[in-house]
PDB file of N, CA and C in Angstrom:
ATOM      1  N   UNK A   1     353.866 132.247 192.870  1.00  0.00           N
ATOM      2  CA  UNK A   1     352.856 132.052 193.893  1.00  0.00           C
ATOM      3  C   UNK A   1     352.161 133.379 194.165  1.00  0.00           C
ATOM      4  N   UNK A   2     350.778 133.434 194.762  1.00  0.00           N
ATOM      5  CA  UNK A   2     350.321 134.360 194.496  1.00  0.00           C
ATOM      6  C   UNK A   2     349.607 134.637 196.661  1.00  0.00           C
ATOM      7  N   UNK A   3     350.647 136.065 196.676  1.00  0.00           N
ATOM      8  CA  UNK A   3     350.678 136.379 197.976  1.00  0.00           C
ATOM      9  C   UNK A   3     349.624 137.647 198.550  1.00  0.00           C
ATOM     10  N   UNK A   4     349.507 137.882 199.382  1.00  0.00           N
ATOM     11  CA  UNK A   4     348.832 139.061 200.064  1.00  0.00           C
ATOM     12  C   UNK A   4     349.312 139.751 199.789  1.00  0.00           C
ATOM     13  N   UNK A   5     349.350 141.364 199.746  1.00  0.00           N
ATOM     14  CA  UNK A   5     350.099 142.867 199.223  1.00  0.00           C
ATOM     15  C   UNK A   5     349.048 143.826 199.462  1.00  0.00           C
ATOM     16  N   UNK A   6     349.573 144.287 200.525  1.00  0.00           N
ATOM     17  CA  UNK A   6     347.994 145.981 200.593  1.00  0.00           C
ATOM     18  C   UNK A   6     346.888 145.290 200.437  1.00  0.00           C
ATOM     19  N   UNK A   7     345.776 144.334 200.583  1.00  0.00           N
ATOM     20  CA  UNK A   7     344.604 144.361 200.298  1.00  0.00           C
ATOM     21  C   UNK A   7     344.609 143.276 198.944  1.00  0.00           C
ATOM     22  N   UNK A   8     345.240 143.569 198.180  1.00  0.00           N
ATOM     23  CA  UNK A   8     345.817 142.720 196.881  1.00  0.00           C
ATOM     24  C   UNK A   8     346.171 141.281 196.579  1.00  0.00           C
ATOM     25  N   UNK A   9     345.898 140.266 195.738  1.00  0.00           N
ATOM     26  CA  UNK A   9     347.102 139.278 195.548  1.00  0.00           C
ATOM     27  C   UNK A   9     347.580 140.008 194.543  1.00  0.00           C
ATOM     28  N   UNK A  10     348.844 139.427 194.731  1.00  0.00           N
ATOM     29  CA  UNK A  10     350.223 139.826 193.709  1.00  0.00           C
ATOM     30  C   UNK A  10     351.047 138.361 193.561  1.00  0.00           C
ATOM     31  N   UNK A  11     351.603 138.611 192.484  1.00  0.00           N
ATOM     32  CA  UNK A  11     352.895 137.467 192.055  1.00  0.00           C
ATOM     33  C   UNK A  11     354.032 137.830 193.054  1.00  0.00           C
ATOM     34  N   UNK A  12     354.619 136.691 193.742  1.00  0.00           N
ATOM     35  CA  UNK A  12     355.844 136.461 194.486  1.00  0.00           C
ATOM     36  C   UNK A  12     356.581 135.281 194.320  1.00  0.00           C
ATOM     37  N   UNK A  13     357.510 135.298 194.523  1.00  0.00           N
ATOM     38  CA  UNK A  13     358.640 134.546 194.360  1.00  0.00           C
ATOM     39  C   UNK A  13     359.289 133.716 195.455  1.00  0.00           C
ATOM     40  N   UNK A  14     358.988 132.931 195.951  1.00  0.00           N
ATOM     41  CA  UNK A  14     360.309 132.294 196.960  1.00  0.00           C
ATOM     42  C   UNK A  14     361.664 132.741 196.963  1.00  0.00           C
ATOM     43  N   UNK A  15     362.575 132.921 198.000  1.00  0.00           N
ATOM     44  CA  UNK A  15     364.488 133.072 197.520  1.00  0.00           C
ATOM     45  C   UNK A  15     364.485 132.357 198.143  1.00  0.00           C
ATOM     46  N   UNK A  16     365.444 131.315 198.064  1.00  0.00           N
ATOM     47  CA  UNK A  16     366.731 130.452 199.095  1.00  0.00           C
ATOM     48  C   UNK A  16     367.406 131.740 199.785  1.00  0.00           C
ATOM     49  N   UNK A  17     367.482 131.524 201.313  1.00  0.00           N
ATOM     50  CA  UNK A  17     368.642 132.548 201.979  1.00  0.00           C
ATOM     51  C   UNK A  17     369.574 131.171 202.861  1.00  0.00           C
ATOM     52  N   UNK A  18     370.359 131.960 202.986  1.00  0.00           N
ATOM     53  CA  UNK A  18     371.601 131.164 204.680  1.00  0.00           C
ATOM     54  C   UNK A  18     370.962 131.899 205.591  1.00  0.00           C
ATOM     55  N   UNK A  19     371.005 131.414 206.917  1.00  0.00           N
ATOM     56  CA  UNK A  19     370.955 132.215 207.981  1.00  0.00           C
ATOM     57  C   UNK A  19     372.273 132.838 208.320  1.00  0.00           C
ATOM     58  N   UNK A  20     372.626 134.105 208.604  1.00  0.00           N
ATOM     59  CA  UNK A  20     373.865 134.245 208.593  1.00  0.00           C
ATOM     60  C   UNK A  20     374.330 134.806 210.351  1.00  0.00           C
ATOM     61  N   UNK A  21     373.258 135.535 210.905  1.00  0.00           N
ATOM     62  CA  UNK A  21     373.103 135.764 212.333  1.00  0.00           C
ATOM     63  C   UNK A  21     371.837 135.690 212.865  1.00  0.00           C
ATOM     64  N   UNK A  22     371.292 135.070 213.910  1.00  0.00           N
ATOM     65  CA  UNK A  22     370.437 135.253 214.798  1.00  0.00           C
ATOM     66  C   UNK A  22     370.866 135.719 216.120  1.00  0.00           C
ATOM     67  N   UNK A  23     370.124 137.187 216.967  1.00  0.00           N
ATOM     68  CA  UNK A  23     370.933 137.347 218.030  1.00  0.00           C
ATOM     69  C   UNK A  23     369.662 137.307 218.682  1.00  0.00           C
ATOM     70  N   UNK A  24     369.531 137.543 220.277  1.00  0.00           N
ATOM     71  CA  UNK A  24     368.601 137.388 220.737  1.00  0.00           C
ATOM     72  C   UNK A  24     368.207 138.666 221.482  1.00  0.00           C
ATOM     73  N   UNK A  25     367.515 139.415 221.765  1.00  0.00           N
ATOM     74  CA  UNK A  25     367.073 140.988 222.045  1.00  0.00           C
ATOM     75  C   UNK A  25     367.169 140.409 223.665  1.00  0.00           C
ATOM     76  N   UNK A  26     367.429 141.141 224.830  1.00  0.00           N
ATOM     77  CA  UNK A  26     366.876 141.084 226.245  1.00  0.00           C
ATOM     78  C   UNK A  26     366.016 142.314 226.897  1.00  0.00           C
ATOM     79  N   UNK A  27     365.157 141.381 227.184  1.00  0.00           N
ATOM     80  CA  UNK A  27     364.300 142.428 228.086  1.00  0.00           C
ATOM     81  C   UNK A  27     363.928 142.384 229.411  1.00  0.00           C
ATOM     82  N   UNK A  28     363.791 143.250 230.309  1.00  0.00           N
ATOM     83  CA  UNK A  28     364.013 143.092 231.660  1.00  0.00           C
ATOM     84  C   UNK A  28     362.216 143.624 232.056  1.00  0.00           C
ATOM     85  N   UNK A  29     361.465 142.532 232.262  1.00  0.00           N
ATOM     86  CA  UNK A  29     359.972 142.954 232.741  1.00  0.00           C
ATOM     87  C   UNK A  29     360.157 143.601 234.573  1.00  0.00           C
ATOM     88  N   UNK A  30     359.368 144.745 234.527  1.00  0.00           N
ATOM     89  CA  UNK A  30     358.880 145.554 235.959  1.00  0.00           C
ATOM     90  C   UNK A  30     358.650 143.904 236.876  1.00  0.00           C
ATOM     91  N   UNK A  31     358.354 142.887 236.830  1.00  0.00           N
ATOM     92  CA  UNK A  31     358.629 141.851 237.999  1.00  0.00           C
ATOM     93  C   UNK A  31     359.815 141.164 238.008  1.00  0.00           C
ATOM     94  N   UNK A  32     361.118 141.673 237.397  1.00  0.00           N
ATOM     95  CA  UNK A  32     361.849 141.587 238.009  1.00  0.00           C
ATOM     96  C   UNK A  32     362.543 140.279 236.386  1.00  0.00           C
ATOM     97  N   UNK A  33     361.671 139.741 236.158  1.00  0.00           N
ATOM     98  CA  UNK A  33     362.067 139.126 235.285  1.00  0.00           C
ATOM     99  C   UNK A  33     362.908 139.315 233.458  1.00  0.00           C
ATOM    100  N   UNK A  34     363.812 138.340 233.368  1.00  0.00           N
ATOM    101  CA  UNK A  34     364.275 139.161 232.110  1.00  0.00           C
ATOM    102  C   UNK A  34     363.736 137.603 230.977  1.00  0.00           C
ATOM    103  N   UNK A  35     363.233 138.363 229.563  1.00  0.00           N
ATOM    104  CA  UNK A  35     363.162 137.507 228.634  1.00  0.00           C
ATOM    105  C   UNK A  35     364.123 137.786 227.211  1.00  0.00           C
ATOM    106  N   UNK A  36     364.782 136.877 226.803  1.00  0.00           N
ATOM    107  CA  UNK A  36     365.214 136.650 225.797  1.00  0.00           C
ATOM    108  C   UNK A  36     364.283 136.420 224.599  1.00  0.00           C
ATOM    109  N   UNK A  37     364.412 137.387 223.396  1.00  0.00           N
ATOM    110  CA  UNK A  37     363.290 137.118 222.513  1.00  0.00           C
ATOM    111  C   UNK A  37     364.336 137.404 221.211  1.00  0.00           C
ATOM    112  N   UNK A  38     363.817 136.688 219.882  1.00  0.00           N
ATOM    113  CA  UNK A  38     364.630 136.606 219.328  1.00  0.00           C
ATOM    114  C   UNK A  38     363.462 135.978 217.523  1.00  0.00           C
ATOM    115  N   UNK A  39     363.692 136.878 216.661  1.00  0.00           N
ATOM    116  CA  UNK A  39     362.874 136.829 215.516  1.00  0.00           C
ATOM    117  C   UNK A  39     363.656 135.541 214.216  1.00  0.00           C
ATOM    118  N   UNK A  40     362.909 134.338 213.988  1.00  0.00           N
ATOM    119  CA  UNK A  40     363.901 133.673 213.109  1.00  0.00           C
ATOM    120  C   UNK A  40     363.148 133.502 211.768  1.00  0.00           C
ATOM    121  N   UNK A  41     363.875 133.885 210.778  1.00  0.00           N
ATOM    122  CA  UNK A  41     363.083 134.036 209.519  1.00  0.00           C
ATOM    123  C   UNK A  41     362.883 132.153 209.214  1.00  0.00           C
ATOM    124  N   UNK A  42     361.016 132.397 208.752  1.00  0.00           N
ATOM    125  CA  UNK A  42     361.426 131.122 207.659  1.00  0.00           C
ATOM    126  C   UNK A  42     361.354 130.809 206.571  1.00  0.00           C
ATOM    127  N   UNK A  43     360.876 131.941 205.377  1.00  0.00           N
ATOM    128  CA  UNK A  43     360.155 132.674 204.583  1.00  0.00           C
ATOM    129  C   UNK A  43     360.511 133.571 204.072  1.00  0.00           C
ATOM    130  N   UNK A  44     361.368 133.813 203.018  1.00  0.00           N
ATOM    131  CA  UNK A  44     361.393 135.222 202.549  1.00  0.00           C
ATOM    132  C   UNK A  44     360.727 134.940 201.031  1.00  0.00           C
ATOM    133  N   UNK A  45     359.854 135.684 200.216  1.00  0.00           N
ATOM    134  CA  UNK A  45     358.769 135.977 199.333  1.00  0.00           C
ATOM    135  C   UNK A  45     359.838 137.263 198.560  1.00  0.00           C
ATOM    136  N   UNK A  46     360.001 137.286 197.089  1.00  0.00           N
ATOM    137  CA  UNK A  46     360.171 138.959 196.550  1.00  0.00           C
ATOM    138  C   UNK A  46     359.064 138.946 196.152  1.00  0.00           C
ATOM    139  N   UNK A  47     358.522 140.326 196.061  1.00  0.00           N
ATOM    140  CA  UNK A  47     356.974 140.783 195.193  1.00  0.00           C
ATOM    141  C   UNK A  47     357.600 140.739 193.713  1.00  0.00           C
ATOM    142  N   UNK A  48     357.005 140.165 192.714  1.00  0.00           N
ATOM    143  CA  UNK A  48     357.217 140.457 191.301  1.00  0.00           C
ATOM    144  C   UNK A  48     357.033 141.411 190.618  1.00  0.00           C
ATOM    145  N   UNK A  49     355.924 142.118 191.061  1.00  0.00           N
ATOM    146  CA  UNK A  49     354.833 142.922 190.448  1.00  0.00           C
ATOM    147  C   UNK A  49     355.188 144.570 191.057  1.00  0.00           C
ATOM    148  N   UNK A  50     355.642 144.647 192.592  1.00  0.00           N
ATOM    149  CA  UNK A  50     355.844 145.779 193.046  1.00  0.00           C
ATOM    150  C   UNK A  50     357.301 145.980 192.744  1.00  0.00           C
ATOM    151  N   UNK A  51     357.521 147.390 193.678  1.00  0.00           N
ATOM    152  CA  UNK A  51     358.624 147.787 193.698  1.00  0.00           C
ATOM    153  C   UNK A  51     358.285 149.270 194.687  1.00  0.00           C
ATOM    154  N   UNK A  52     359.721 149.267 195.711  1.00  0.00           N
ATOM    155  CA  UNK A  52     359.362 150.419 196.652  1.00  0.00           C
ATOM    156  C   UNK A  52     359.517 151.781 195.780  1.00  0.00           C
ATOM    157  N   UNK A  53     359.232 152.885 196.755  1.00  0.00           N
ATOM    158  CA  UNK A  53     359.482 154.279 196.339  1.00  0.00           C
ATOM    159  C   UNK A  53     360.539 154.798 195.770  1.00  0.00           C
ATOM    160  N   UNK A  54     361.492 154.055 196.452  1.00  0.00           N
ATOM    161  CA  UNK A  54     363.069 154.241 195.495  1.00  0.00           C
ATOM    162  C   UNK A  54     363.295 153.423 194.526  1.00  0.00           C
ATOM    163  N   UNK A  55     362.528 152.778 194.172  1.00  0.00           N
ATOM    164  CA  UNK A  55     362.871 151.710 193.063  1.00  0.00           C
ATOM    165  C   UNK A  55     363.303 149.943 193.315  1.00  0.00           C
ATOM    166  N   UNK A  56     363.514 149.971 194.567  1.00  0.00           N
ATOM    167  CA  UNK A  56     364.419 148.627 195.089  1.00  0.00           C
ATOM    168  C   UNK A  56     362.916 147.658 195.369  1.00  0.00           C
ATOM    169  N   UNK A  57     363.315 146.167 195.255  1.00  0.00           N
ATOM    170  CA  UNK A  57     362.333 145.398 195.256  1.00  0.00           C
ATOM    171  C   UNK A  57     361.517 145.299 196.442  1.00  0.00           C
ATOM    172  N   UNK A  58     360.567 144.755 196.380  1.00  0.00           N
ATOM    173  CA  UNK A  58     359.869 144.563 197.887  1.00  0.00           C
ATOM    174  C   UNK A  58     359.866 142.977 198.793  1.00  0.00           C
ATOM    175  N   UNK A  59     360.079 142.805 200.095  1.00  0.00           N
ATOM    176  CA  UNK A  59     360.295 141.223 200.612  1.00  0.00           C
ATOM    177  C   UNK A  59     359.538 141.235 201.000  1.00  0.00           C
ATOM    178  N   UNK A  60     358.640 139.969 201.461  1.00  0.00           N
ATOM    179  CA  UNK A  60     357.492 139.601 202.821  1.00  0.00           C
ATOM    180  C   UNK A  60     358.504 138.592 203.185  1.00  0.00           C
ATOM    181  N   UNK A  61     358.668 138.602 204.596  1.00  0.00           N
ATOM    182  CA  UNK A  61     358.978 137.976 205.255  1.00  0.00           C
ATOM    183  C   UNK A  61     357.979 137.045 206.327  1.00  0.00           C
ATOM    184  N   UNK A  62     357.903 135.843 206.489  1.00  0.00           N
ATOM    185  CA  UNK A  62     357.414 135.516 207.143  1.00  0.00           C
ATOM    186  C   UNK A  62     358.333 134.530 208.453  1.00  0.00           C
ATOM    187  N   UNK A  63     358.260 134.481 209.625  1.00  0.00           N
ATOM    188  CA  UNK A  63     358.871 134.558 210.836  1.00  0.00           C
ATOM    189  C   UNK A  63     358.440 133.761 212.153  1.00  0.00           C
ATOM    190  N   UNK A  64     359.133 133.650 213.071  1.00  0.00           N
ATOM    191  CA  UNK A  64     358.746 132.904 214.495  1.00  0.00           C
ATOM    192  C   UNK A  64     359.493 133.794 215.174  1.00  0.00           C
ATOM    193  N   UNK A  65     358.593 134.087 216.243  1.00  0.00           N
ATOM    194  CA  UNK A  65     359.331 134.722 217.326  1.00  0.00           C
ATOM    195  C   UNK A  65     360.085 133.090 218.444  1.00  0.00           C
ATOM    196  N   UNK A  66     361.122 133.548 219.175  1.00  0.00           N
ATOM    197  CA  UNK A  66     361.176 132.692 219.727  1.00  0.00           C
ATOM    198  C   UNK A  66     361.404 133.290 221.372  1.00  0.00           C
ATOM    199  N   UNK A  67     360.946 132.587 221.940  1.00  0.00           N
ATOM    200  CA  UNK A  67     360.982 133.160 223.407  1.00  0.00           C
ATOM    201  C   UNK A  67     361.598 132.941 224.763  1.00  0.00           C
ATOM    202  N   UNK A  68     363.052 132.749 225.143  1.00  0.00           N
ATOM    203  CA  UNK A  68     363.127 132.324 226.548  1.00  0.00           C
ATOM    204  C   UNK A  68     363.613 132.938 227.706  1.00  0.00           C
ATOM    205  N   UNK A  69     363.010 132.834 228.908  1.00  0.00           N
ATOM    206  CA  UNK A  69     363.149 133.244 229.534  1.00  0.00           C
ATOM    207  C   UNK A  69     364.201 133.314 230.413  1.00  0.00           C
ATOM    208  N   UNK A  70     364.698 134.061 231.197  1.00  0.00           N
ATOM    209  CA  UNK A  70     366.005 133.233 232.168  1.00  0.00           C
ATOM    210  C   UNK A  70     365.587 133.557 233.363  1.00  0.00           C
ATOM    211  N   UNK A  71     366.131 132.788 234.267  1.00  0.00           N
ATOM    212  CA  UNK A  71     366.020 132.808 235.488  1.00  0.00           C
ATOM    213  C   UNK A  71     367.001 133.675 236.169  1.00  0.00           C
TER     214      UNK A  71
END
């Protein structure tokens, strides 16, 4: 499949992953309020064509934030 890269299309690949942890970040907003936010992959892409500075492959990930709040 042929993905976005720098400005570029490039050849990418789909992987099958497991989810193996999702945790959820907390944040405490100046009104007093705290939100739970939390990134869940749904998408992982390898580049075919690239490769980083050290040599190791490159991922796009694509993602949902998810958001809740607590009371």
């Amino acid at each position: 499949m042929k993905v976005q890269y720098q400005g570029r299309q490039v050849e990418g690949k789909p992987v099958e992953f497991l989810t193996r942890k999702e945790d959820f970040n907390e944040y405490q907003l100046t009104d007093g309020k705290i939100l739970k936010i939390k990134m869940v992959v749904t998408r992982i892409i390898r580049l075919e064509e690239e490769k980083a500075p050290d040599g190791n492959p490159i991922y796009l990930i694509q993602s949902q934030n998810v958001v809740a709040p607590i009371d």
